[in-house]
N, C-alpha and C. Protein backbone atom coordinates (compact mmCIF):
# COMPACT_ATOMS: atom_id res chain seq x y z
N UNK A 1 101.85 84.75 114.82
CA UNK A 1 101.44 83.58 114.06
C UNK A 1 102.41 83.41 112.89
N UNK A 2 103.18 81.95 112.22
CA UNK A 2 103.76 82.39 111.18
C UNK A 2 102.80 82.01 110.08
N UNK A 3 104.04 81.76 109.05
CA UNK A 3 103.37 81.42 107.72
C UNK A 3 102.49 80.13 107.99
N UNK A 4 102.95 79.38 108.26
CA UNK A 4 102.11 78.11 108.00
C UNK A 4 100.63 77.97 108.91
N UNK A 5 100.30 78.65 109.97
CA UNK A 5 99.71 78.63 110.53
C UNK A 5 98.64 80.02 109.86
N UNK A 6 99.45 81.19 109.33
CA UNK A 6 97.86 81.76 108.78
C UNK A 6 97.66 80.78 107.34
N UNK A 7 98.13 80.35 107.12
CA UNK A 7 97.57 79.39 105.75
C UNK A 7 96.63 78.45 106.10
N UNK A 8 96.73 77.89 107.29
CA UNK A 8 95.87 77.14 107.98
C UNK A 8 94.75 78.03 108.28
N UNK A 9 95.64 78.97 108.86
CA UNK A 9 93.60 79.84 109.36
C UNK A 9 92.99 80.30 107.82
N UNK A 10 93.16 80.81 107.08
CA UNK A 10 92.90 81.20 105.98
C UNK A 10 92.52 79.80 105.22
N UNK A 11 92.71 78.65 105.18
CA UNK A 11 92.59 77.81 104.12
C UNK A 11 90.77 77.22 105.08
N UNK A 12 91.05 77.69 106.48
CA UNK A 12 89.91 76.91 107.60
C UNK A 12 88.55 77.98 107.23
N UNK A 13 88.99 79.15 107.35
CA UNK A 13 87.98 79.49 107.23
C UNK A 13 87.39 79.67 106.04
N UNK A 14 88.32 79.43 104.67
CA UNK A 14 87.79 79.12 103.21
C UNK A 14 86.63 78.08 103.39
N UNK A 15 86.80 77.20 104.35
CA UNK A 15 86.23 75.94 104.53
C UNK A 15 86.59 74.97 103.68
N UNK A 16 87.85 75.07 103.52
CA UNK A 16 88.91 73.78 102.56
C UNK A 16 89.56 72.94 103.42
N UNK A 17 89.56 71.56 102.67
CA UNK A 17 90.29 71.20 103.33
C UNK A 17 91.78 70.84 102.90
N UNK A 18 92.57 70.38 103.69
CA UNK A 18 93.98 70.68 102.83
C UNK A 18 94.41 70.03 101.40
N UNK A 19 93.62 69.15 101.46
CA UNK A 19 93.44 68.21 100.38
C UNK A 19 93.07 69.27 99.15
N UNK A 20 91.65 69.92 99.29
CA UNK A 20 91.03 70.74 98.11
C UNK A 20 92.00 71.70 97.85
N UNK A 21 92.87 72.31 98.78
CA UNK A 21 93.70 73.36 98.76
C UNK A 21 94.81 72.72 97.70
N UNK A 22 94.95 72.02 98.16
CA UNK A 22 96.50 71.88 97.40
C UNK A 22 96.08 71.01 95.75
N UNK A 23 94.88 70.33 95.47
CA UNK A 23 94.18 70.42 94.41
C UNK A 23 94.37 71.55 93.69
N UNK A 24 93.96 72.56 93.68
CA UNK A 24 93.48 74.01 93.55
C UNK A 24 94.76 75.05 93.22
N UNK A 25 95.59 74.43 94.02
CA UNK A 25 97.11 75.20 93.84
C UNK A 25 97.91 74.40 93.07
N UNK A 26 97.48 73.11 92.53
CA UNK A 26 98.18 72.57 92.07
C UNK A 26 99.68 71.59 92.60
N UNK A 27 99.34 71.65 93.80
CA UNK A 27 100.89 70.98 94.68
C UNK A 27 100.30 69.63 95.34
N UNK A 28 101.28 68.77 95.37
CA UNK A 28 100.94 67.45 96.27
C UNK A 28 100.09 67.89 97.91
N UNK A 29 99.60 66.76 98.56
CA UNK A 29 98.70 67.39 99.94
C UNK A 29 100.01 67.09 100.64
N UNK A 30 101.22 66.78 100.34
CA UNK A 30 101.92 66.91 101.45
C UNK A 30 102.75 67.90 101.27
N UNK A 31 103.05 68.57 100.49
CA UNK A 31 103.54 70.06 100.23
C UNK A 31 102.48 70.83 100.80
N UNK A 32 101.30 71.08 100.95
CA UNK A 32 100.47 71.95 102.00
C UNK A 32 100.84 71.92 103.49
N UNK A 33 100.70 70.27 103.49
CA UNK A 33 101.39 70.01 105.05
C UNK A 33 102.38 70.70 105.72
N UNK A 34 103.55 70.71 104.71
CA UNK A 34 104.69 70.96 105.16
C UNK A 34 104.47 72.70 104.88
N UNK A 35 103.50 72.78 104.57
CA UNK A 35 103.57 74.69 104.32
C UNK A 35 103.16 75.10 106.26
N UNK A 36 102.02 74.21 105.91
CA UNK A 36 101.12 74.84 107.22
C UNK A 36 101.84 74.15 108.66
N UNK A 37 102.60 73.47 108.66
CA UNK A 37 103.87 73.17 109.60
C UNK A 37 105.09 73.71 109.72
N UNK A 38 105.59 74.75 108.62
CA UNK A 38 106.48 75.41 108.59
C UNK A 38 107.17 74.77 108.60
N UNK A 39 107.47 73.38 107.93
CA UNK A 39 108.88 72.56 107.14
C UNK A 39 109.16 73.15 106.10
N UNK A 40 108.27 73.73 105.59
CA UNK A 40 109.15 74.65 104.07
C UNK A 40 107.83 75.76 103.59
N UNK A 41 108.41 76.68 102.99
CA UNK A 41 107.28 77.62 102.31
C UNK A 41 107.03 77.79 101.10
N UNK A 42 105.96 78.50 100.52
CA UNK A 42 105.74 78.34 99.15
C UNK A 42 106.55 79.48 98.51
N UNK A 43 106.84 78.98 96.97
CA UNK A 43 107.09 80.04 96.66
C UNK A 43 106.78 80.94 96.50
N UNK A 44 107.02 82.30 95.68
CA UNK A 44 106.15 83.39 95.16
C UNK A 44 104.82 83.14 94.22
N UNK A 45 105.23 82.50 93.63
CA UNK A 45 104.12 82.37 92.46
C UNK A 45 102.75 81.13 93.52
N UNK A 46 103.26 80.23 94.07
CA UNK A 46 102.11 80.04 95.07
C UNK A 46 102.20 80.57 95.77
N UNK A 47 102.90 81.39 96.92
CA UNK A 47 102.07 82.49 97.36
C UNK A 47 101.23 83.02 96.93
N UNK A 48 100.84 83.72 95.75
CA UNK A 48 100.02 84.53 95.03
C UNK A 48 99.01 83.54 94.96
N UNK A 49 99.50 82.95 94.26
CA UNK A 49 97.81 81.82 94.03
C UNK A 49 97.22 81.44 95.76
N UNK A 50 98.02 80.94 96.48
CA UNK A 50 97.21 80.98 97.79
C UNK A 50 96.37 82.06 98.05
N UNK A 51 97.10 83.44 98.36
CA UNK A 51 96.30 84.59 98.77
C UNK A 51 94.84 84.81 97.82
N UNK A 52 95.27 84.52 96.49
CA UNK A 52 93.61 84.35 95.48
C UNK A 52 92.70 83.00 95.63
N UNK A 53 93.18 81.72 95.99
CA UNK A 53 92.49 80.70 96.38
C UNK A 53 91.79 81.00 97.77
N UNK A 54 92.26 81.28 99.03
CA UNK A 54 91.97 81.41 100.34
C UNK A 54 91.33 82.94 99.97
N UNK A 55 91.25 83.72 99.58
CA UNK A 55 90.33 85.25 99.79
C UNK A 55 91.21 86.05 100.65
N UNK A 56 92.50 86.31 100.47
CA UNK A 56 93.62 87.17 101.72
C UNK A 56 94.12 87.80 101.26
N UNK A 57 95.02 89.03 101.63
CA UNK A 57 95.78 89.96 100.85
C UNK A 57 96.66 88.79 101.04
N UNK A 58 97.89 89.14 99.98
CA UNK A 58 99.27 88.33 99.60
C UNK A 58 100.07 89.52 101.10
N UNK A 59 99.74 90.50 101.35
CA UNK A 59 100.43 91.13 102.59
C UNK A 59 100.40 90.74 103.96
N UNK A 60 98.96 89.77 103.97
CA UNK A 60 98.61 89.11 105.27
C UNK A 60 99.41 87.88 105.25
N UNK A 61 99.01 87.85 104.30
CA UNK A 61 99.43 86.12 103.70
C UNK A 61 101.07 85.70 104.75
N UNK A 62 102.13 86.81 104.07
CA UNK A 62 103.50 87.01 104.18
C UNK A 62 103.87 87.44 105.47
N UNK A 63 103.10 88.45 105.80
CA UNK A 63 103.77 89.39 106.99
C UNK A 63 102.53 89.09 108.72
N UNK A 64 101.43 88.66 107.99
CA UNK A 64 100.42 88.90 109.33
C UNK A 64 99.64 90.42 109.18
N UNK A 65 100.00 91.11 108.32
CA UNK A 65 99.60 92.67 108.63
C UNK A 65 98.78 93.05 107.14
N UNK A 66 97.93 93.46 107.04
CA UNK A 66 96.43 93.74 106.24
C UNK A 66 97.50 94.84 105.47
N UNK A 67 96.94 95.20 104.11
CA UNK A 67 98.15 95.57 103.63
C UNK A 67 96.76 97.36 103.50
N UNK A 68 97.36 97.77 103.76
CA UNK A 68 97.00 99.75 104.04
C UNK A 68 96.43 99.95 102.90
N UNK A 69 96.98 99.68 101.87
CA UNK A 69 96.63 100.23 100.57
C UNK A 69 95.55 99.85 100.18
N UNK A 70 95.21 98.36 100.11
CA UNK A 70 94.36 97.86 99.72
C UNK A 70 93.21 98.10 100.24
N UNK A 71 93.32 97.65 101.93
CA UNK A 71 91.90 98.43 102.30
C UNK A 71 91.48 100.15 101.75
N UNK A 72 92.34 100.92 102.05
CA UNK A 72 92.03 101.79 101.69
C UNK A 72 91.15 102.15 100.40
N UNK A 73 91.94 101.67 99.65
CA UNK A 73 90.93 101.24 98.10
C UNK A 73 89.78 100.62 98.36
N UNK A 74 89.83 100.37 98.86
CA UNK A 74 88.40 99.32 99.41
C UNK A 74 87.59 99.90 99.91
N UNK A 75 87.83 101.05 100.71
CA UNK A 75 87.24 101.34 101.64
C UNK A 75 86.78 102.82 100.81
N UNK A 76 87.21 103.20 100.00
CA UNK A 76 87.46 104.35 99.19
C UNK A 76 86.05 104.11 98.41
N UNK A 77 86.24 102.51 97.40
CA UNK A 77 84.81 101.70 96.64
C UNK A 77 83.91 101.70 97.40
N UNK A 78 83.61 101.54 98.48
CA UNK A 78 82.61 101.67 99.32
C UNK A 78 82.18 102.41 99.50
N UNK A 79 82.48 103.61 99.67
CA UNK A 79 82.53 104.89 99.92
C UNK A 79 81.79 105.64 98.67
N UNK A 80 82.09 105.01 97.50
CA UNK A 80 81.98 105.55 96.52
C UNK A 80 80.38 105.02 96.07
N UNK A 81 80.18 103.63 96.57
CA UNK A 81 78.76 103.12 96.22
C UNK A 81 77.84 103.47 97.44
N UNK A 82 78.26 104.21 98.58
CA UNK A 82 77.47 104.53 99.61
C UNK A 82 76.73 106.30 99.10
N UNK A 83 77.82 106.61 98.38
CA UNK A 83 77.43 108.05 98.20
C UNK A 83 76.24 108.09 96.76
N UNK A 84 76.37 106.68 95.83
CA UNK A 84 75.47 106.88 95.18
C UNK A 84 73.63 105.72 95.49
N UNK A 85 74.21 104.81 96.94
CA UNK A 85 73.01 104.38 97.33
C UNK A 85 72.01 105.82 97.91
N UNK A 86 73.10 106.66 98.87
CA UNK A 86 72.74 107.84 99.02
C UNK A 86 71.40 108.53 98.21
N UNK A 87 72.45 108.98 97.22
CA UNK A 87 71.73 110.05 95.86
C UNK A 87 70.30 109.29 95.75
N UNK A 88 70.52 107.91 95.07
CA UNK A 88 68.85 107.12 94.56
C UNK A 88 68.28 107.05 95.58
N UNK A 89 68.86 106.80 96.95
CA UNK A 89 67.43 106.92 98.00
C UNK A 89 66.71 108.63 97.84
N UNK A 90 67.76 109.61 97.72
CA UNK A 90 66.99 110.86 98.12
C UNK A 90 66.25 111.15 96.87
N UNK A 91 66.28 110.89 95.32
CA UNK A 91 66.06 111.03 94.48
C UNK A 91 64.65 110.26 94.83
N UNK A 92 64.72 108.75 94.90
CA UNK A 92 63.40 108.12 95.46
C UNK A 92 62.58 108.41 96.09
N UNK A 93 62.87 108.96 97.11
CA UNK A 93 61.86 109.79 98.46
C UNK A 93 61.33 111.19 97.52
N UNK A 94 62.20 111.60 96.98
CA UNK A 94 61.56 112.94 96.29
C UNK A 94 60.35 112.61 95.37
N UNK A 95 60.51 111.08 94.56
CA UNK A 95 59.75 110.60 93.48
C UNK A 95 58.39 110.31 94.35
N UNK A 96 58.58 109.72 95.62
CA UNK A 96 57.61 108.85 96.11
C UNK A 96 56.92 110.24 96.93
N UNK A 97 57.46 111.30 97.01
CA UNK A 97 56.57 112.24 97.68
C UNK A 97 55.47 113.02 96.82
N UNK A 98 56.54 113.37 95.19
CA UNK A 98 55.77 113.34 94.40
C UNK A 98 54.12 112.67 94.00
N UNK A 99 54.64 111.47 93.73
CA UNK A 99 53.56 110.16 93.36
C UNK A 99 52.45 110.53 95.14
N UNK A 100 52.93 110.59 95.49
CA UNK A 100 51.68 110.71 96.68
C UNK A 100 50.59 111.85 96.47
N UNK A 101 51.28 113.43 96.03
CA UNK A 101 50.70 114.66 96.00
C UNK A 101 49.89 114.06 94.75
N UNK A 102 50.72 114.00 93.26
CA UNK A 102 49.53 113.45 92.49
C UNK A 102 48.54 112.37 92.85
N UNK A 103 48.66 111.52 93.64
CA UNK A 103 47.62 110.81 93.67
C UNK A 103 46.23 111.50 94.86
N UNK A 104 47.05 112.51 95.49
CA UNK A 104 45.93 112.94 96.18
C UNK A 104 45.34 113.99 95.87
N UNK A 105 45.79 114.81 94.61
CA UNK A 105 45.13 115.63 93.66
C UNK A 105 44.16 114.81 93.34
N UNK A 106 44.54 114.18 92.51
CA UNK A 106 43.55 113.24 91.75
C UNK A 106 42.38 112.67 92.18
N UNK A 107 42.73 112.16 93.19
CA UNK A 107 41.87 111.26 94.50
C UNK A 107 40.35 112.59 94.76
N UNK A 108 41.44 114.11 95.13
CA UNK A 108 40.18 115.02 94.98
C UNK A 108 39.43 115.93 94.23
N UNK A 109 40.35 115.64 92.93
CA UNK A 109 39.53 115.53 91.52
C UNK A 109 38.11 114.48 91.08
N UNK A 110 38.39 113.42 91.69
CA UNK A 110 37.60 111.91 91.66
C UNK A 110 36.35 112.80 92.46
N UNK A 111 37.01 112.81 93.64
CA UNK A 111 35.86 113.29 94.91
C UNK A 111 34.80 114.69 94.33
N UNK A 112 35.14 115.41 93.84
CA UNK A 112 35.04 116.73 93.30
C UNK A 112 33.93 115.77 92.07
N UNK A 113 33.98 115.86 91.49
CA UNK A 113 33.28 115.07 90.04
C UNK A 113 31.79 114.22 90.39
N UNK A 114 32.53 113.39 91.39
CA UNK A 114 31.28 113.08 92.18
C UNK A 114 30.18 113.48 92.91
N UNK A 115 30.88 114.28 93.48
CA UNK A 115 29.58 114.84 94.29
C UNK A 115 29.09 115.93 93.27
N UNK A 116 29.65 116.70 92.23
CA UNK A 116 28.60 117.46 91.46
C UNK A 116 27.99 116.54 90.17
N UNK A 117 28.09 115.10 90.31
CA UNK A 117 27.13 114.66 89.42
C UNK A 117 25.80 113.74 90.50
């Protein structure tokens, strides 16, 4: 796929249309045209702003290829909020096993009271 055509997939599935795109980037709608037709490309500095307008690495953007690093980092953050959804669920289950034993102490404290009055 080249350039102009992932700008197209990327700008499609933003759900923009080329019009809002090139609003947004600041360039005439026929400078998008000619991006996503591969009559000419953007520069660096819109490159960058594309890849942050459309939601893409600037590595996809350029090359077609997801850039390693980034996922990785990404995948690293995830990793990092999975291990503490982790912790509060087991911490929770410990609380909620708790809260059960006291309430069924109690429950036969209640029961207990009653029947000797």
């Amino acid at each position: 796929m080249t350039l102009g055509g992932r700008i197209t997939l990327a700008r499609e599935s933003a759900n923009l249309t080329d019009q809002q795109l090139s609003r947004r980037i600041g360039v005439l709608l026929k400078t998008v045209r000619n991006w996503e037709t591969d009559r000419s490309e953007p520069r660096g500095n819109k490159l960058t702003m594309l890849s942050g307008v459309l939601g893409v690495s600037l590595g996809w953007l350029v090359s077609g290829e997801d850039d390693e690093t980034e996922n990785l980092e990404e995948t690293k953050a995830l990793q990092v909020k999975m291990d503490r959804l982790l912790n509060l669920h087991q911490q929770s289950s410990a609380l909620i096993f708790e809260i059960q034993s006291d309430l069924t102490r109690l429950q036969s404290r209640i029961d207990d009271d009653e029947i000797q009055t």
